[in-house]
N, C-alpha and C. Protein backbone atom coordinates (compact mmCIF):
# COMPACT_ATOMS: atom_id res chain seq x y z
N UNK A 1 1.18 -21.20 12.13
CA UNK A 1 2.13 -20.78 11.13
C UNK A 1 3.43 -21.54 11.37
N UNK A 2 3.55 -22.43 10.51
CA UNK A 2 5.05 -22.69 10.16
C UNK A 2 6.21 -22.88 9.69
N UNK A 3 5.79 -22.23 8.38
CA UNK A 3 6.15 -20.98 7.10
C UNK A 3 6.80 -19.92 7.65
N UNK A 4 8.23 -20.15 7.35
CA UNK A 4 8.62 -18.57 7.93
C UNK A 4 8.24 -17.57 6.78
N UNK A 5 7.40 -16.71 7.07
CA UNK A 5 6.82 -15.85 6.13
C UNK A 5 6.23 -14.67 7.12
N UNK A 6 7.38 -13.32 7.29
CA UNK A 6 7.00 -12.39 8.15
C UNK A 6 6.49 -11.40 6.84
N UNK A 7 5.22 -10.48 7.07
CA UNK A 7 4.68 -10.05 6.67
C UNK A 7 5.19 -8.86 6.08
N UNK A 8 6.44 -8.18 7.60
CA UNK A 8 6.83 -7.32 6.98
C UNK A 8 8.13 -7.27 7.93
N UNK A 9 9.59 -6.41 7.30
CA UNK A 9 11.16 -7.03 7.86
C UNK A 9 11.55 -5.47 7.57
N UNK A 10 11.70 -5.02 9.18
CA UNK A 10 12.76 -3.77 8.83
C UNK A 10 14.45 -3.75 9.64
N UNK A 11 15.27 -3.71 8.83
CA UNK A 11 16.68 -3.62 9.58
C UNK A 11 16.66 -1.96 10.48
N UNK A 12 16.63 -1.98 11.70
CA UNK A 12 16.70 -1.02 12.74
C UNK A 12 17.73 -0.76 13.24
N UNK A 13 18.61 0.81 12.78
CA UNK A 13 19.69 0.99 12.92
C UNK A 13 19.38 2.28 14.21
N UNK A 14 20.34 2.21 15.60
CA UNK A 14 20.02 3.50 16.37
C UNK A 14 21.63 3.57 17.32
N UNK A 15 21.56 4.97 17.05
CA UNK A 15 22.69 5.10 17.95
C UNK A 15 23.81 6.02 16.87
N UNK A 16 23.06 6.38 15.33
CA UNK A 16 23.68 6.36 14.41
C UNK A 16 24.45 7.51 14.39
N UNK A 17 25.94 7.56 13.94
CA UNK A 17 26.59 8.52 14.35
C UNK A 17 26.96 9.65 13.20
N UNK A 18 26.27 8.83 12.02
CA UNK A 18 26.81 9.52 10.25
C UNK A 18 25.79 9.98 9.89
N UNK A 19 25.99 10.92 9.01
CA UNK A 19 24.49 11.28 7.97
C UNK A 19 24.08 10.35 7.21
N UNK A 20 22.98 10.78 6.77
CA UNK A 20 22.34 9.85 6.09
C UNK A 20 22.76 9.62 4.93
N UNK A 21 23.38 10.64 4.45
CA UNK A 21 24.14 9.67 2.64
C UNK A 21 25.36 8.86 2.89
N UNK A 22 26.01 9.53 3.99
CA UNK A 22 26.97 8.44 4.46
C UNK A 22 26.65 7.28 4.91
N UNK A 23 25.66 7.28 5.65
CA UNK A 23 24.96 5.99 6.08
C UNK A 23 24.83 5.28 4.67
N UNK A 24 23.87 5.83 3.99
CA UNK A 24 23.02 4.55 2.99
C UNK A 24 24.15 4.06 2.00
N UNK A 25 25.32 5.20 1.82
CA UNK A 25 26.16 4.94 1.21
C UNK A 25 27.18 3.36 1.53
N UNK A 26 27.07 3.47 3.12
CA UNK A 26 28.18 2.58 3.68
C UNK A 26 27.61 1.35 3.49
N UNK A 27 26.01 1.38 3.93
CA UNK A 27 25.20 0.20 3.36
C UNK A 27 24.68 -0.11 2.06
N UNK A 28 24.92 0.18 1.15
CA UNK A 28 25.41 0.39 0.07
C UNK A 28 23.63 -0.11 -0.55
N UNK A 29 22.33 0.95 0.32
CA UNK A 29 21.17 0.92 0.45
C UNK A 29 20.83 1.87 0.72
N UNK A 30 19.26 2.22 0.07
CA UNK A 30 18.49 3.83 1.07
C UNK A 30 18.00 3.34 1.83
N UNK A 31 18.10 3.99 3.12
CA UNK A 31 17.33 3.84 4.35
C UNK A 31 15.92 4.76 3.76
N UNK A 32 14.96 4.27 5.13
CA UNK A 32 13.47 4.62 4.40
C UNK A 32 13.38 5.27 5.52
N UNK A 33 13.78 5.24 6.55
CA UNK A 33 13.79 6.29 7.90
C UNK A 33 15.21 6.80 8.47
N UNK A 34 15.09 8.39 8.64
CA UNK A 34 16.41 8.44 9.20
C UNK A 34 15.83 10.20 10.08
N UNK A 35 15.86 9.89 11.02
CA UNK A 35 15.41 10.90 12.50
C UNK A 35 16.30 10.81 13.15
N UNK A 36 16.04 12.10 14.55
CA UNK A 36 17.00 12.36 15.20
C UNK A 36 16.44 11.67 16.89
N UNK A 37 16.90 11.12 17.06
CA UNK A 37 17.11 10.35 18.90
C UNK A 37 17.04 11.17 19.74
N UNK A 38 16.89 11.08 21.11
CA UNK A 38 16.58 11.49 21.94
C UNK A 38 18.40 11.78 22.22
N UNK A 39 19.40 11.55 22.42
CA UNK A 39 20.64 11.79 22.39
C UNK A 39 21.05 12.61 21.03
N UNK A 40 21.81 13.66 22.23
CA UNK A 40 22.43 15.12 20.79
C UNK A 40 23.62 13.96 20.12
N UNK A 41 22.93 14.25 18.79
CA UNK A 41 24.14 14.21 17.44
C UNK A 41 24.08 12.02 17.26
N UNK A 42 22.51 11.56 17.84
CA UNK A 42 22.55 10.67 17.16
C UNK A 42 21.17 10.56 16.91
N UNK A 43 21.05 9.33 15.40
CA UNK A 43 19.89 8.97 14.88
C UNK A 43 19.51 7.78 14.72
N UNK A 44 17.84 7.48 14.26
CA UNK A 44 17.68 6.38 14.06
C UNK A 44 17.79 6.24 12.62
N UNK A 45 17.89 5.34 12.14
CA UNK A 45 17.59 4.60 10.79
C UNK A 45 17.36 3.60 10.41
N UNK A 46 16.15 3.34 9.20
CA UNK A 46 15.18 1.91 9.28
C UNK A 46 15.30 1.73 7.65
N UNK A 47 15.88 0.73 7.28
CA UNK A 47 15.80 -0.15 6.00
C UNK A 47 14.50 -1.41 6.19
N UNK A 48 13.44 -0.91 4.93
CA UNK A 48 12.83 -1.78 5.10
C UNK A 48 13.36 -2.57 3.87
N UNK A 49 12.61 -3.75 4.30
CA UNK A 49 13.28 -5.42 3.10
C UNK A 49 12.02 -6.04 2.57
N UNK A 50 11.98 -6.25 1.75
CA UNK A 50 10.83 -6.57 0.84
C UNK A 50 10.70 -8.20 1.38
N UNK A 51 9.35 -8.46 1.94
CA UNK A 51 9.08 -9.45 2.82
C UNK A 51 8.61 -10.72 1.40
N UNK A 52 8.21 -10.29 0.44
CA UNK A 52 8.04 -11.37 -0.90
C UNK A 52 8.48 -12.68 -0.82
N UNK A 53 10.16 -12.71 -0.42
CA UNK A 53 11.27 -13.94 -0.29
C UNK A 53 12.12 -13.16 0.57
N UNK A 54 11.23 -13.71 1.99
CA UNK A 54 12.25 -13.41 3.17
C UNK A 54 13.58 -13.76 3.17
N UNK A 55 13.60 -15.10 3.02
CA UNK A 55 15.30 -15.61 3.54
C UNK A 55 16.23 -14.86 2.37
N UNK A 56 15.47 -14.88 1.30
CA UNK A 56 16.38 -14.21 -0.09
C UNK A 56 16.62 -12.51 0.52
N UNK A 57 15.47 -12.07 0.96
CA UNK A 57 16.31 -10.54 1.18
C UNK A 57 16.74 -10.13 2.81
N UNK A 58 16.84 -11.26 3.29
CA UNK A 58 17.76 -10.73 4.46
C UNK A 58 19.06 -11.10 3.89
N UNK A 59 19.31 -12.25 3.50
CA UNK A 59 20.45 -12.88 3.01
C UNK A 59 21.22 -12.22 2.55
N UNK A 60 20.53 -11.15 1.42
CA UNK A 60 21.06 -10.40 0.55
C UNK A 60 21.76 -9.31 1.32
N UNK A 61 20.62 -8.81 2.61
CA UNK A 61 21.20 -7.58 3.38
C UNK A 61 22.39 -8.00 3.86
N UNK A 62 22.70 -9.35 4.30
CA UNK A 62 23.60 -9.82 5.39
C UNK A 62 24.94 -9.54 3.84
N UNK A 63 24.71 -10.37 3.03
CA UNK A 63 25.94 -9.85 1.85
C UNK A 63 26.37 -8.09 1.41
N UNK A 64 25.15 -7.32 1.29
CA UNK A 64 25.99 -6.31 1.17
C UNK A 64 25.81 -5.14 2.09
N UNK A 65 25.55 -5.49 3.09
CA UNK A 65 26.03 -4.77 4.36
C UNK A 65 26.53 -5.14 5.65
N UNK A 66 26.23 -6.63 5.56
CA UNK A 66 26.80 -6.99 6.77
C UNK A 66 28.21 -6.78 7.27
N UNK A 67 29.04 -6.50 6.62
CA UNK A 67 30.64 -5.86 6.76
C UNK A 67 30.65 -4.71 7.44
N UNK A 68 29.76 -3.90 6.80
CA UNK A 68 29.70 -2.33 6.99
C UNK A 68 29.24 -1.79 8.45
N UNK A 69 27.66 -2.63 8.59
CA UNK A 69 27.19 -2.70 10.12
C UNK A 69 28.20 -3.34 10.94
N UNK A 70 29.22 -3.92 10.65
CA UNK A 70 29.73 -5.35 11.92
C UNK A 70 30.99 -3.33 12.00
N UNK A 71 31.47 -3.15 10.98
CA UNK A 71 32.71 -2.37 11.34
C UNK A 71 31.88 -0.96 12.09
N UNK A 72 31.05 -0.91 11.92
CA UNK A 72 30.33 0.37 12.09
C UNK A 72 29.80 0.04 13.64
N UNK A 73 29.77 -1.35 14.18
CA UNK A 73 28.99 -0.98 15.21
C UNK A 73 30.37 -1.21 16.71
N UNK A 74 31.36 -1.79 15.53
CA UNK A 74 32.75 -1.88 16.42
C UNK A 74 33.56 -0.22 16.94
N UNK A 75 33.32 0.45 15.64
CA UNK A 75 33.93 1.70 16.00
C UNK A 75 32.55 3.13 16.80
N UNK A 76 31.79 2.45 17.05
CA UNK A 76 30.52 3.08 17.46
C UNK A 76 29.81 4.22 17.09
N UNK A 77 30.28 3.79 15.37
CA UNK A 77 28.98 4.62 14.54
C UNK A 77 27.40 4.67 14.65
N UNK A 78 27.42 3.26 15.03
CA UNK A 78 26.39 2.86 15.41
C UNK A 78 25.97 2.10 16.69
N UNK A 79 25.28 2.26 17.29
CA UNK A 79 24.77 1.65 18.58
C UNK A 79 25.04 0.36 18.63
N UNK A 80 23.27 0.01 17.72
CA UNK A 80 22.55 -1.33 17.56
C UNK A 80 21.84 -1.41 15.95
N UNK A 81 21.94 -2.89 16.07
CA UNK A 81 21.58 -3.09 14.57
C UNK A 81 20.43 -4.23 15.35
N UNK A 82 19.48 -3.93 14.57
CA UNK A 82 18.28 -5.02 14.76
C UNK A 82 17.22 -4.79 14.02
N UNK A 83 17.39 -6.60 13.42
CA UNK A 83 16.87 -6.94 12.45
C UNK A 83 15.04 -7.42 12.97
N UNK A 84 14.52 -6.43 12.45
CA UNK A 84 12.69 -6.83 13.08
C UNK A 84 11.73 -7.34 11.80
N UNK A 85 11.40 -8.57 12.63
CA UNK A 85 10.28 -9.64 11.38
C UNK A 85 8.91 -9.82 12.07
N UNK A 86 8.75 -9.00 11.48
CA UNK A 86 6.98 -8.84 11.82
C UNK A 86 6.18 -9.75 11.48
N UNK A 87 5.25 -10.60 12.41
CA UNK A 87 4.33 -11.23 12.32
C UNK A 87 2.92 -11.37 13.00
N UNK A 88 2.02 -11.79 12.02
CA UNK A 88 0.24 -11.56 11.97
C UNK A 88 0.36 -12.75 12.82
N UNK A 89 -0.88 -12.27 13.96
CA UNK A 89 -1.27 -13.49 14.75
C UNK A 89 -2.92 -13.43 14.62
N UNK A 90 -3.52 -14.40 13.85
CA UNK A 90 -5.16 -14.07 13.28
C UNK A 90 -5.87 -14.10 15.27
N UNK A 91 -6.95 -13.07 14.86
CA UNK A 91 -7.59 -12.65 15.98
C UNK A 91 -8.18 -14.41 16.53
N UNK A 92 -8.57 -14.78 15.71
CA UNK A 92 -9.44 -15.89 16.52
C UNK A 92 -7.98 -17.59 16.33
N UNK A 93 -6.76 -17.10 16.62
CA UNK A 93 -5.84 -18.02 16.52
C UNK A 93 -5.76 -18.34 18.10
N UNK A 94 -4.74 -19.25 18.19
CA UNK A 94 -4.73 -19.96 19.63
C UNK A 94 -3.42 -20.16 19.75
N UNK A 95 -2.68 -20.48 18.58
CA UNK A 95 -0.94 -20.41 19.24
C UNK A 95 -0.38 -20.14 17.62
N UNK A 96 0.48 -19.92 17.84
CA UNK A 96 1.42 -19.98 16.44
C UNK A 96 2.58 -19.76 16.59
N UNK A 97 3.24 -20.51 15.37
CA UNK A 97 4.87 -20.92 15.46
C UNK A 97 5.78 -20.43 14.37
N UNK A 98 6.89 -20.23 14.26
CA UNK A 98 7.70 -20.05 12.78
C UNK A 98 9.08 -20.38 12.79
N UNK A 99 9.72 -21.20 12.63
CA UNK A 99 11.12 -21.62 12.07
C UNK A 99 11.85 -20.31 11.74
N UNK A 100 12.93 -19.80 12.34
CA UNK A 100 13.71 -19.20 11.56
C UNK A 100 15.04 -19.78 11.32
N UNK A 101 15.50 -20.08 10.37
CA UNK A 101 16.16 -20.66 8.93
C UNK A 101 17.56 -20.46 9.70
N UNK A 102 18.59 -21.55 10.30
CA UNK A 102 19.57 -21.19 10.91
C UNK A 102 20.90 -20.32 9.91
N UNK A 103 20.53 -21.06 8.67
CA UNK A 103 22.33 -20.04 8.31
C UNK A 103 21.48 -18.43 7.88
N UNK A 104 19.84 -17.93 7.94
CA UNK A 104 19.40 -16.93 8.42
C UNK A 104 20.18 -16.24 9.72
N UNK A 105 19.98 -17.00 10.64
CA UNK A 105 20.26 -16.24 11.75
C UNK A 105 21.93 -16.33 11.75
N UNK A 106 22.56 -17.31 11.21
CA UNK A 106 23.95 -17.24 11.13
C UNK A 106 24.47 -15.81 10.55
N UNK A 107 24.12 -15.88 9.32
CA UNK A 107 24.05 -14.73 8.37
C UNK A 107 23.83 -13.23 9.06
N UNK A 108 23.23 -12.88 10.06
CA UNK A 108 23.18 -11.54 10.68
C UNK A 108 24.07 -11.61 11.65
N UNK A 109 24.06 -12.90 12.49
CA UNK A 109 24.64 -12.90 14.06
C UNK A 109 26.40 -12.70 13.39
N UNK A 110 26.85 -12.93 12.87
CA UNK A 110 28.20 -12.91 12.35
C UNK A 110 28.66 -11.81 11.75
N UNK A 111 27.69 -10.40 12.09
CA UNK A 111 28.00 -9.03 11.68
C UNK A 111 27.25 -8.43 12.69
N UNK A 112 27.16 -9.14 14.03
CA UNK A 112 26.73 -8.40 15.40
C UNK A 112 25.07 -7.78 15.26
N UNK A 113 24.51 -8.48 14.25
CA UNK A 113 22.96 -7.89 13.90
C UNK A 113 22.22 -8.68 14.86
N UNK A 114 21.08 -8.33 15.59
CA UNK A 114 20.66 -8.94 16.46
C UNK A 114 19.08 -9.07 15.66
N UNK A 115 18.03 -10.29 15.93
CA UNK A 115 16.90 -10.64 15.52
C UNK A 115 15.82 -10.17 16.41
N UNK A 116 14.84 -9.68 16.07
CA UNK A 116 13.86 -9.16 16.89
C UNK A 116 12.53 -9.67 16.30
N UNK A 117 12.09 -10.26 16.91
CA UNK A 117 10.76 -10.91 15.83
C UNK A 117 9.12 -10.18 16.96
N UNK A 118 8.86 -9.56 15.87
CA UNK A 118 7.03 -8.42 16.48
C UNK A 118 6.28 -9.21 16.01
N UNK A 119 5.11 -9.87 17.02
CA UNK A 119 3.91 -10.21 16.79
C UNK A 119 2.40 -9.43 16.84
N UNK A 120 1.95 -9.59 16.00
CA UNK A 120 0.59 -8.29 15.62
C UNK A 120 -0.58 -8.78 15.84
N UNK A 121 -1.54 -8.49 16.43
CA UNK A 121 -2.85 -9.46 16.53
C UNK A 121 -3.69 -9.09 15.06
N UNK A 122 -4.43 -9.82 14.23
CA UNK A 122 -4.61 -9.22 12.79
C UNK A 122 -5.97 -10.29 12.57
N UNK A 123 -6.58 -9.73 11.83
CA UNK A 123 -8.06 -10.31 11.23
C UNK A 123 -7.48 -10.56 10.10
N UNK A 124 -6.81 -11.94 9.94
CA UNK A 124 -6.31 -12.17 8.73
C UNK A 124 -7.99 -12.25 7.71
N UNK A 125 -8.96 -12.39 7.84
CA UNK A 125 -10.08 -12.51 6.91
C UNK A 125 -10.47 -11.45 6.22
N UNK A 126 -10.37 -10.20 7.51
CA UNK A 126 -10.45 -8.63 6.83
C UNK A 126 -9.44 -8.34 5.51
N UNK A 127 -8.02 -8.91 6.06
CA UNK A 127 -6.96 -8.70 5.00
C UNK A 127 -7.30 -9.01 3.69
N UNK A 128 -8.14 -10.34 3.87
CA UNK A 128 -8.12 -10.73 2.52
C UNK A 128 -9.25 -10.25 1.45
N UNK A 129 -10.28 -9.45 2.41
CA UNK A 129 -11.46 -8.99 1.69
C UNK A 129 -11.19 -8.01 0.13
């Protein structure tokens, strides 16, 4: 693989110190997960991003929330912000690679979002049945 093309991209918010309408509000997004942490009076919360046109919808996240996470994780509303890009590694593969897109990673690192990239072992052939 050398197509950046992650299968599936969730922004991973923990440490969170607001409710959840305040949250999705500040990110000016619904979160698709929002639970309570192992620490009293904080949570997690998970925006997933429609993996279709990766670089297009992180990009997008980095425009209308990246302000919000960078101020939010300065005044310690929030912990950690991390951005996770999930990728298929076919069962009978032997190595694989993926480019990620530098003003991508510019685009998060410049609102303190950190990149986390998950590799999955996957029968890409089953997928396609």
């Amino acid at each position: 693989m050398s197509q950046f093309a992650p299968f599936a991209i969730a922004l991973r918010l923990s440490g969170v110190t607001l409710g959840q309408h305040e949250l999705d509000t500040a990110l000016k997004q619904l979160t698709s997960r929002y639970e309570p942490e192992d620490a009293d009076n904080n949570w997690y919360a998970q925006v997933d991003l429609d993996p279709a046109n990766p670089v297009r919808a992180v990009l997008e996240l980095a425009e209308r929330s990246g302000l919000a996470i960078e101020a939010m994780l300065e005044d310690r509303r929030l912990g950690r912000a991390v951005l996770d890009l999930a990728f298929d590694f076919p069962e009978a593969g032997e190595s694989m690679s993926t480019r990620l897109p530098a003003h991508l990673a510019a685009a998060l690192a410049v609102h303190g979002i950190d990149i986390e990239v998950s590799v999955y072992l996957t029968d890409v052939e089953d997928d396609e049945d």
